[in-house]
Structure formats: structure tokens, C-alpha cells
C-alpha atoms as a PDB file:
ATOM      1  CA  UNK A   1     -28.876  50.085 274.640  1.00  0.00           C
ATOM      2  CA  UNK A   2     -27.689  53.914 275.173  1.00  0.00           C
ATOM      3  CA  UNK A   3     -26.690  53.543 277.912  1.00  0.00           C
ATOM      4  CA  UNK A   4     -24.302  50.307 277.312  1.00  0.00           C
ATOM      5  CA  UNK A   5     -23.015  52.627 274.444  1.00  0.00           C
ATOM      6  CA  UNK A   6     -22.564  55.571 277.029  1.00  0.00           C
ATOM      7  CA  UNK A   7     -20.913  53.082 279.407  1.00  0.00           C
ATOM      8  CA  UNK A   8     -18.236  51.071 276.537  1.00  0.00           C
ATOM      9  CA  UNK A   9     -17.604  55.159 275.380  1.00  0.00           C
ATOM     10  CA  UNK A  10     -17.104  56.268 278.791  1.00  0.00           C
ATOM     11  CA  UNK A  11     -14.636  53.141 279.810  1.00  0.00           C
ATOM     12  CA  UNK A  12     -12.914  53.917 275.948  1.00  0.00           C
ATOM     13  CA  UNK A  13     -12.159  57.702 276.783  1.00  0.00           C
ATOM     14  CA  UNK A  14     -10.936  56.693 280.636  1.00  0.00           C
ATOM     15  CA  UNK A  15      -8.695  53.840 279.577  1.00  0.00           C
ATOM     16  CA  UNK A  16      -7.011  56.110 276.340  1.00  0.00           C
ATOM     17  CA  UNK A  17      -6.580  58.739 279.038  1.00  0.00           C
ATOM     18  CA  UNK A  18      -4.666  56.519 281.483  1.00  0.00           C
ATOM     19  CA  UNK A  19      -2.130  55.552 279.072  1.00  0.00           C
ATOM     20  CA  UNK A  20      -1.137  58.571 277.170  1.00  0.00           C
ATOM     21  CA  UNK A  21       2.068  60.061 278.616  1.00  0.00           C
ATOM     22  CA  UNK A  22       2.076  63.403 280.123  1.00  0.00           C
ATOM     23  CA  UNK A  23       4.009  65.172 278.105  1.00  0.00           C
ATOM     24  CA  UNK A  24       5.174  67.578 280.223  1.00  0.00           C
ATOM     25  CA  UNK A  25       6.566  64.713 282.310  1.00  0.00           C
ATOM     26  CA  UNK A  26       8.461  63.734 279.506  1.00  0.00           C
ATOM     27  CA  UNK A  27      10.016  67.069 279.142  1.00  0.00           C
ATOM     28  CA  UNK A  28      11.202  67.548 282.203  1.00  0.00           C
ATOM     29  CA  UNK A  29      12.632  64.094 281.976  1.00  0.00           C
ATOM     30  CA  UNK A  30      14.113  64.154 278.674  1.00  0.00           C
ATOM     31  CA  UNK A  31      15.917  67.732 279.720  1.00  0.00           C
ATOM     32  CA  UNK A  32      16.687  66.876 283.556  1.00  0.00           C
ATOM     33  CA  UNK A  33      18.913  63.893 281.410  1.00  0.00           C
ATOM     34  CA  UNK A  34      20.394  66.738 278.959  1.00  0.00           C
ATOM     35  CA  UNK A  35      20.922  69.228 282.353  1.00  0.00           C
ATOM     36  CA  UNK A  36      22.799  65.863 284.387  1.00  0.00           C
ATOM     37  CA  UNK A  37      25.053  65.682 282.096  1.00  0.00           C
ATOM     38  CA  UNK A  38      26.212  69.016 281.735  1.00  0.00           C
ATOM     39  CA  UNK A  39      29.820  69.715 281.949  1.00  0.00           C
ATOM     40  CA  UNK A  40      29.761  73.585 281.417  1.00  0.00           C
ATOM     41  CA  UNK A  41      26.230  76.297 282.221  1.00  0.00           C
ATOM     42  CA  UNK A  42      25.695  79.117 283.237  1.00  0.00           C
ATOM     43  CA  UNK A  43      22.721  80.182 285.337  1.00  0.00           C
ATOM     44  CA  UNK A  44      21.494  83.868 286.747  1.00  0.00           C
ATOM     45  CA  UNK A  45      19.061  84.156 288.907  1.00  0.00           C
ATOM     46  CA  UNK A  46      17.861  85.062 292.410  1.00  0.00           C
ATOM     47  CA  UNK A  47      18.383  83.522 295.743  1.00  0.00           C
ATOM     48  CA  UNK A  48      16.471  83.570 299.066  1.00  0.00           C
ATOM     49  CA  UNK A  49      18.594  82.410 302.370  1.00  0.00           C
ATOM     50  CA  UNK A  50      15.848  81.891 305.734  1.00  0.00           C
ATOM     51  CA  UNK A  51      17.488  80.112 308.923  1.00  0.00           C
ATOM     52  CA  UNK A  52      17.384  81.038 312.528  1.00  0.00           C
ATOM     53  CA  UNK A  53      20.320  83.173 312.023  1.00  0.00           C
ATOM     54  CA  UNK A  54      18.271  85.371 309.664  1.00  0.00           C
ATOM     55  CA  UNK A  55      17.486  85.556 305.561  1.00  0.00           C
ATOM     56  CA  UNK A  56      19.015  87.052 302.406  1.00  0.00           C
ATOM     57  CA  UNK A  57      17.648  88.152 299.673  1.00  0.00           C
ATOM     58  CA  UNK A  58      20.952  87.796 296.659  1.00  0.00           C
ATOM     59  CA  UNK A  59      21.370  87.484 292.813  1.00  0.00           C
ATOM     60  CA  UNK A  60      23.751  85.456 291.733  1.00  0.00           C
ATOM     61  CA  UNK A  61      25.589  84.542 288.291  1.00  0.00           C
ATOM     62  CA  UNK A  62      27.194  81.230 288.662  1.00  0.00           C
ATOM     63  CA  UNK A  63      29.561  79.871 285.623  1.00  0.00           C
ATOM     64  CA  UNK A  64      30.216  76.233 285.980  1.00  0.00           C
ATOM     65  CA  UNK A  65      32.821  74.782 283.840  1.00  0.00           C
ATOM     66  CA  UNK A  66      34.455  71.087 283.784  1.00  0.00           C
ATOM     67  CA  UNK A  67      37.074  71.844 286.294  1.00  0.00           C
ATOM     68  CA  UNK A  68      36.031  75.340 287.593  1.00  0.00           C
ATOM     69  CA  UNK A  69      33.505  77.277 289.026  1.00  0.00           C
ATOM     70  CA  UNK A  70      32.640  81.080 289.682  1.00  0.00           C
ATOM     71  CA  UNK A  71      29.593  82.398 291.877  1.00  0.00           C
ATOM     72  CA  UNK A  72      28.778  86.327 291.899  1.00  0.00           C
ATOM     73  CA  UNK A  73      26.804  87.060 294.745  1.00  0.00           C
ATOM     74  CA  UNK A  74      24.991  90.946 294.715  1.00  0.00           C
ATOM     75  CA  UNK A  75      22.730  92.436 296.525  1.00  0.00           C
ATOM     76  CA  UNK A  76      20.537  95.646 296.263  1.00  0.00           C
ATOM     77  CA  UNK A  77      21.347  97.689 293.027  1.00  0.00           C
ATOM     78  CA  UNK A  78      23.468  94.517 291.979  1.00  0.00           C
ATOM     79  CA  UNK A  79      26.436  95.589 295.441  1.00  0.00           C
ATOM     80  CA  UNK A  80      29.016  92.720 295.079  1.00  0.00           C
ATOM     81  CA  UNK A  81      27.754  90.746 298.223  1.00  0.00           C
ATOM     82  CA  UNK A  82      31.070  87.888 297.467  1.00  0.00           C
ATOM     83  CA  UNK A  83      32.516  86.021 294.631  1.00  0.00           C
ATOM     84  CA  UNK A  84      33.345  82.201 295.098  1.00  0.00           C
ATOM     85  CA  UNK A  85      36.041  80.917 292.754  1.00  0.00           C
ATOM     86  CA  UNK A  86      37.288  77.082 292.824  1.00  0.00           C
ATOM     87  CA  UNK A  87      38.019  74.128 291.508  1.00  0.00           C
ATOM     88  CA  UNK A  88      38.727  70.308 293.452  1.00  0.00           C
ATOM     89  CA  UNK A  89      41.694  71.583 295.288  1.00  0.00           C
ATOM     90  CA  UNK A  90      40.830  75.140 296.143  1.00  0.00           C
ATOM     91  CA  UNK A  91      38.018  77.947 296.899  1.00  0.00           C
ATOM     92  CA  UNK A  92      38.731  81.429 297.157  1.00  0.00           C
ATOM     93  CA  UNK A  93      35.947  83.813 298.814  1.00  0.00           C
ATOM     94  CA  UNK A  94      36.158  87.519 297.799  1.00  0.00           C
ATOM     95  CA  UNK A  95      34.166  90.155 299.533  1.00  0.00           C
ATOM     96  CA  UNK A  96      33.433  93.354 299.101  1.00  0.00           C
ATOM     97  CA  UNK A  97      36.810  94.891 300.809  1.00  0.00           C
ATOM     98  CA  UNK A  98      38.673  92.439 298.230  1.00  0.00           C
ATOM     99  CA  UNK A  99      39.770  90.207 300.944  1.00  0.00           C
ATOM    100  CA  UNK A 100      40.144  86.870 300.301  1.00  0.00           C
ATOM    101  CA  UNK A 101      39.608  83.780 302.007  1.00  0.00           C
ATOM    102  CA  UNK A 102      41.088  80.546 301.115  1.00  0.00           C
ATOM    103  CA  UNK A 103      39.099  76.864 301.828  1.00  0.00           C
ATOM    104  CA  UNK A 104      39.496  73.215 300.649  1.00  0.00           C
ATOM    105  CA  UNK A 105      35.701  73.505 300.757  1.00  0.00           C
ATOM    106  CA  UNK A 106      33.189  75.452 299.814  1.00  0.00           C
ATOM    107  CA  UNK A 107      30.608  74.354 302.662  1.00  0.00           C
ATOM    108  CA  UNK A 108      32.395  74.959 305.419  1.00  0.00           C
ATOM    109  CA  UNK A 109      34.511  78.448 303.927  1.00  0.00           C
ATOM    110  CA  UNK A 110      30.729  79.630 303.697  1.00  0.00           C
ATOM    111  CA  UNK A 111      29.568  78.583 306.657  1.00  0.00           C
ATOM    112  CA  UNK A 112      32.876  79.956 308.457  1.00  0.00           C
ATOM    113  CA  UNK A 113      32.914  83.363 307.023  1.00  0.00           C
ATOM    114  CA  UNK A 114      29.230  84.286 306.106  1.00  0.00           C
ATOM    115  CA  UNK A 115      27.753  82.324 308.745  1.00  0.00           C
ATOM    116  CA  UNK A 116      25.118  79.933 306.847  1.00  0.00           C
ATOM    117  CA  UNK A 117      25.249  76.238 306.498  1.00  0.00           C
ATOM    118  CA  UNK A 118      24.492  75.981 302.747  1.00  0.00           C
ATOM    119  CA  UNK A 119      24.891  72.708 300.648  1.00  0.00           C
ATOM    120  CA  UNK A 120      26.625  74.569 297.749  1.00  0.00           C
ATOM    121  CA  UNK A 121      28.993  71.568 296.574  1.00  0.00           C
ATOM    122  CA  UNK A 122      25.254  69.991 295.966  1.00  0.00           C
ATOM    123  CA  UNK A 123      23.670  72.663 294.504  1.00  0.00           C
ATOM    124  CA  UNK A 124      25.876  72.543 291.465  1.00  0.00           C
ATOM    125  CA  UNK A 125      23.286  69.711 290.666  1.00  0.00           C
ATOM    126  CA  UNK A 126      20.577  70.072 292.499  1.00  0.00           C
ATOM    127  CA  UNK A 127      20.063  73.401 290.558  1.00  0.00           C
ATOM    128  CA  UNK A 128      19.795  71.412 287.106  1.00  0.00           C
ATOM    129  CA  UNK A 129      17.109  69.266 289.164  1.00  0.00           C
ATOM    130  CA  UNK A 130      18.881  66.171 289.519  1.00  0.00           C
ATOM    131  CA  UNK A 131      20.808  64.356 292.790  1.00  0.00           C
ATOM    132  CA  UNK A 132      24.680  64.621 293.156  1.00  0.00           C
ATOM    133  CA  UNK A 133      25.536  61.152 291.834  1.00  0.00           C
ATOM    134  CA  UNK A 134      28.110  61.009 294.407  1.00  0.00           C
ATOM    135  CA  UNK A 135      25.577  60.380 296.822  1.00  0.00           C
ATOM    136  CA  UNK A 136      22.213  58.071 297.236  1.00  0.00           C
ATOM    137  CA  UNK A 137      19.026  60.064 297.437  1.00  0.00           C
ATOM    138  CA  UNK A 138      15.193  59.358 297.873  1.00  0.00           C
ATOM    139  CA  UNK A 139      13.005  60.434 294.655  1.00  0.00           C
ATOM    140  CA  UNK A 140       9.327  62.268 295.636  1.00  0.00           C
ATOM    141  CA  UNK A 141       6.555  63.483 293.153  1.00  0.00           C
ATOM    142  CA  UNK A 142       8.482  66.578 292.578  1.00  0.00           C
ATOM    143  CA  UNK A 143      11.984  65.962 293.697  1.00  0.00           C
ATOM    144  CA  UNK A 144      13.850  64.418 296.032  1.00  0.00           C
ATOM    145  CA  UNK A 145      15.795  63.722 299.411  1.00  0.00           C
ATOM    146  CA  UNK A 146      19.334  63.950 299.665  1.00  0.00           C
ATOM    147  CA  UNK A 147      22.426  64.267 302.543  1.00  0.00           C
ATOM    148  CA  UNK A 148      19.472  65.406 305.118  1.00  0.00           C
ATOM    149  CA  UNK A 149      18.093  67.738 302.424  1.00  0.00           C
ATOM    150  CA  UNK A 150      14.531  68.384 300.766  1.00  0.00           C
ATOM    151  CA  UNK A 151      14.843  69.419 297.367  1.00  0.00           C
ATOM    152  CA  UNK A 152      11.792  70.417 295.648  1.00  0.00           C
ATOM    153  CA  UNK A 153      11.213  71.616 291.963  1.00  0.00           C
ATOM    154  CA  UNK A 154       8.581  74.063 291.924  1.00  0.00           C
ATOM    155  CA  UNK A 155       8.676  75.037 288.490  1.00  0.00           C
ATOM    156  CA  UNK A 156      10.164  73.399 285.454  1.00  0.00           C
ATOM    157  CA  UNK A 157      10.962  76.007 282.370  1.00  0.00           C
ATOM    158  CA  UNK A 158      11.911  75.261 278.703  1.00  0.00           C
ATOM    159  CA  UNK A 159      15.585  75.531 279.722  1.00  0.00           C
ATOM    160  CA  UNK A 160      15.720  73.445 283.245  1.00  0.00           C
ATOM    161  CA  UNK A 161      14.218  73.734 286.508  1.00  0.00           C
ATOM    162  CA  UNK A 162      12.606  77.557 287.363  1.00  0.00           C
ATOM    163  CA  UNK A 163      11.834  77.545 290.678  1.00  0.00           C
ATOM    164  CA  UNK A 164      13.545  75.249 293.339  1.00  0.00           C
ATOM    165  CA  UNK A 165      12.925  75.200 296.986  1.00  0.00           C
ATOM    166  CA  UNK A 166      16.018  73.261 299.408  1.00  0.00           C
ATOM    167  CA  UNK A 167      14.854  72.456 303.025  1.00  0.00           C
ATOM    168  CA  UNK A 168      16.730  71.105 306.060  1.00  0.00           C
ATOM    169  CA  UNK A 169      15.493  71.940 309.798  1.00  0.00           C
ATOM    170  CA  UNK A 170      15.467  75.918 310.170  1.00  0.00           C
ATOM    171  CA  UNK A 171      17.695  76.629 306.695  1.00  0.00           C
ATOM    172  CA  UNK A 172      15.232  77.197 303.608  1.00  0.00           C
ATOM    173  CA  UNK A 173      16.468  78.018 299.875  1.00  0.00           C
ATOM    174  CA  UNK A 174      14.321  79.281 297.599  1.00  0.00           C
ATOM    175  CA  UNK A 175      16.121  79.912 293.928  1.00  0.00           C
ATOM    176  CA  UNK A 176      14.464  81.226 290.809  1.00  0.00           C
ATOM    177  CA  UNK A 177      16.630  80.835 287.781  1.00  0.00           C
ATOM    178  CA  UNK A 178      16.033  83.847 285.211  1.00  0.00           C
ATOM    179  CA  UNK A 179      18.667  82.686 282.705  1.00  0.00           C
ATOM    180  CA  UNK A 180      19.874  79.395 281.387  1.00  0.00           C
ATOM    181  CA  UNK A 181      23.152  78.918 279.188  1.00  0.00           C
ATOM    182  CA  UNK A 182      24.298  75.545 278.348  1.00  0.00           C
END
């Protein structure tokens, strides 16, 4: 007889712990919706660039507004690495001799005048830990897939995502956000 009691308790405790929610699941749900829909943030943190061509190590401030954008990039003892400005129509790179470079597109001004093939007119989502709805993507356990790109979320905080990891052939990303404001 104990051990048909042992045996109902044991089945009891497995099946209550199958169908509780986690709750840090639900979280990161409930805030990736609250992040997606974000219209204006803020977010400091810290960057690491790896690709064949070689890495960076960068902070960066980036203040995202409906119909704007601004990215500081510094380096060591916060030197002003560049400074992306834009909106739909425009981008303007500044760099540290205050010239200025002009691009429809922030891809391809990057990868023309600092050399790396980044996905930054993605990352303005991907860095709130959900796809670019312009686009279809493939969900995993801990992110997703999306233009040719492996987007992991490392670490979730009480703000939005903490640590996120972007992947495509030899280019790695690795950002850490320090600072949410939204």
C-alpha cells in the first residue's frame, strides 16, 4: 500500500510540475511584447565586433526615437570612435576628425567607411530581443534566425534582453546592455 501511495504522490508532484508556467518565460515574454512595441529607448552598453577583418571592443549610447536615431560609438577612456545620426531618408557618419559621411543606408555607409558588414538597420530590434517585422525569421529556444543571421539572447534582465550574441559566417556580435530607458 506505501508504495501505491509513493507512486499516486510521485505521479501528483510530476504532473503539477509539468503544467505550471515558468515564470521567467513569461517575463521575458510579457516584456519582449512591451520592448516590440517601443517607439522611443534608449540603451548604453558595450559592444564586441570579431570577423576576419579583425574585432572591436566599443561602448555605445544609442537614442532611438519614432523617426530618428543617434549611435555614440567610444572607445578606450570613452574616445569618440563615430556618431551615426539618421532617419528613413538619411545617415550621417561623424568621426573623430568631424568629417562626415552621408548614406541612404546605414549598412552599407558602415560597411563602406569602417569596413564591417554589420546588420545595424536590424539591430534596432534585435537589441529589444525581437525580429524586424519587416522580415520573416525562424524562432529557436533562445532566439532566432533572421536575413542569414543567428541571434541569440544570452541573458534576459528586468528591463529587456542583457546579453545578446548576433552570428553570420566569420562576423560575431556580442552586446551587453548596461542601461535601459524606455
Amino acid at each position: 500500500m506505501a508504495r501505491v501511495d509513493a507512486a499516486l504522490l510521485l505521479t501528483l508532484v510530476l504532473v503539477s510540475c509539468t503544467s505550471q508556467k515558468d515564470p521567467d518565460e513569461e517575463i521575458r515574454g510579457n516584456l519582449n511584447l512591451t520592448l516590440g512595441s517601443q517607439l522611443s529607448w534608449q540603451l548604453r552598453g558595450k559592444i564586441g565586433i570579431r570577423s576576419d577583418q579583425g574585432s572591436a571592443n566599443l561602448s555605445f549610447v544609442w537614442d532611438q526615437s519614432p523617426h530618428s536615431y543617434e549611435i555614440s560609438l567610444t572607445g578606450i577612456l570613452g574616445a569618440m570612435v563615430a556618431r551615426l545620426n539618421g532617419d528613413a531618408h538619411e545617415v550621417v557618419l561623424t568621426l573623430p576628425d568631424g568629417s562626415e559621411h552621408h548614406g541612404s543606408n546605414i549598412d552599407a555607409l558602415l560597411e563602406d567607411q569602417l569596413g564591417y558588414q554589420l546588420p545595424v538597420s536590424l539591430l534596432q530590434y534585435w537589441v529589444r530581443g525581437v525580429p524586424d517585422p519587416r522580415f520573416t525569421y525562424k524562432s529557436t529556444g533562445d532566439g532566432f534566425y533572421q536575413q542569414g543571421w543567428r541571434v541569440e539572447i544570452q541573458q534576459f534582465g528586468a528591463r529587456g534582453p542583457r546579453k545578446i550574441q548576433v552570428r553570420q559566417a566569420d562576423v560575431r556580435l556580442r552586446l551587453v546592455a548596461l542601461e535601459w530607458v524606455y
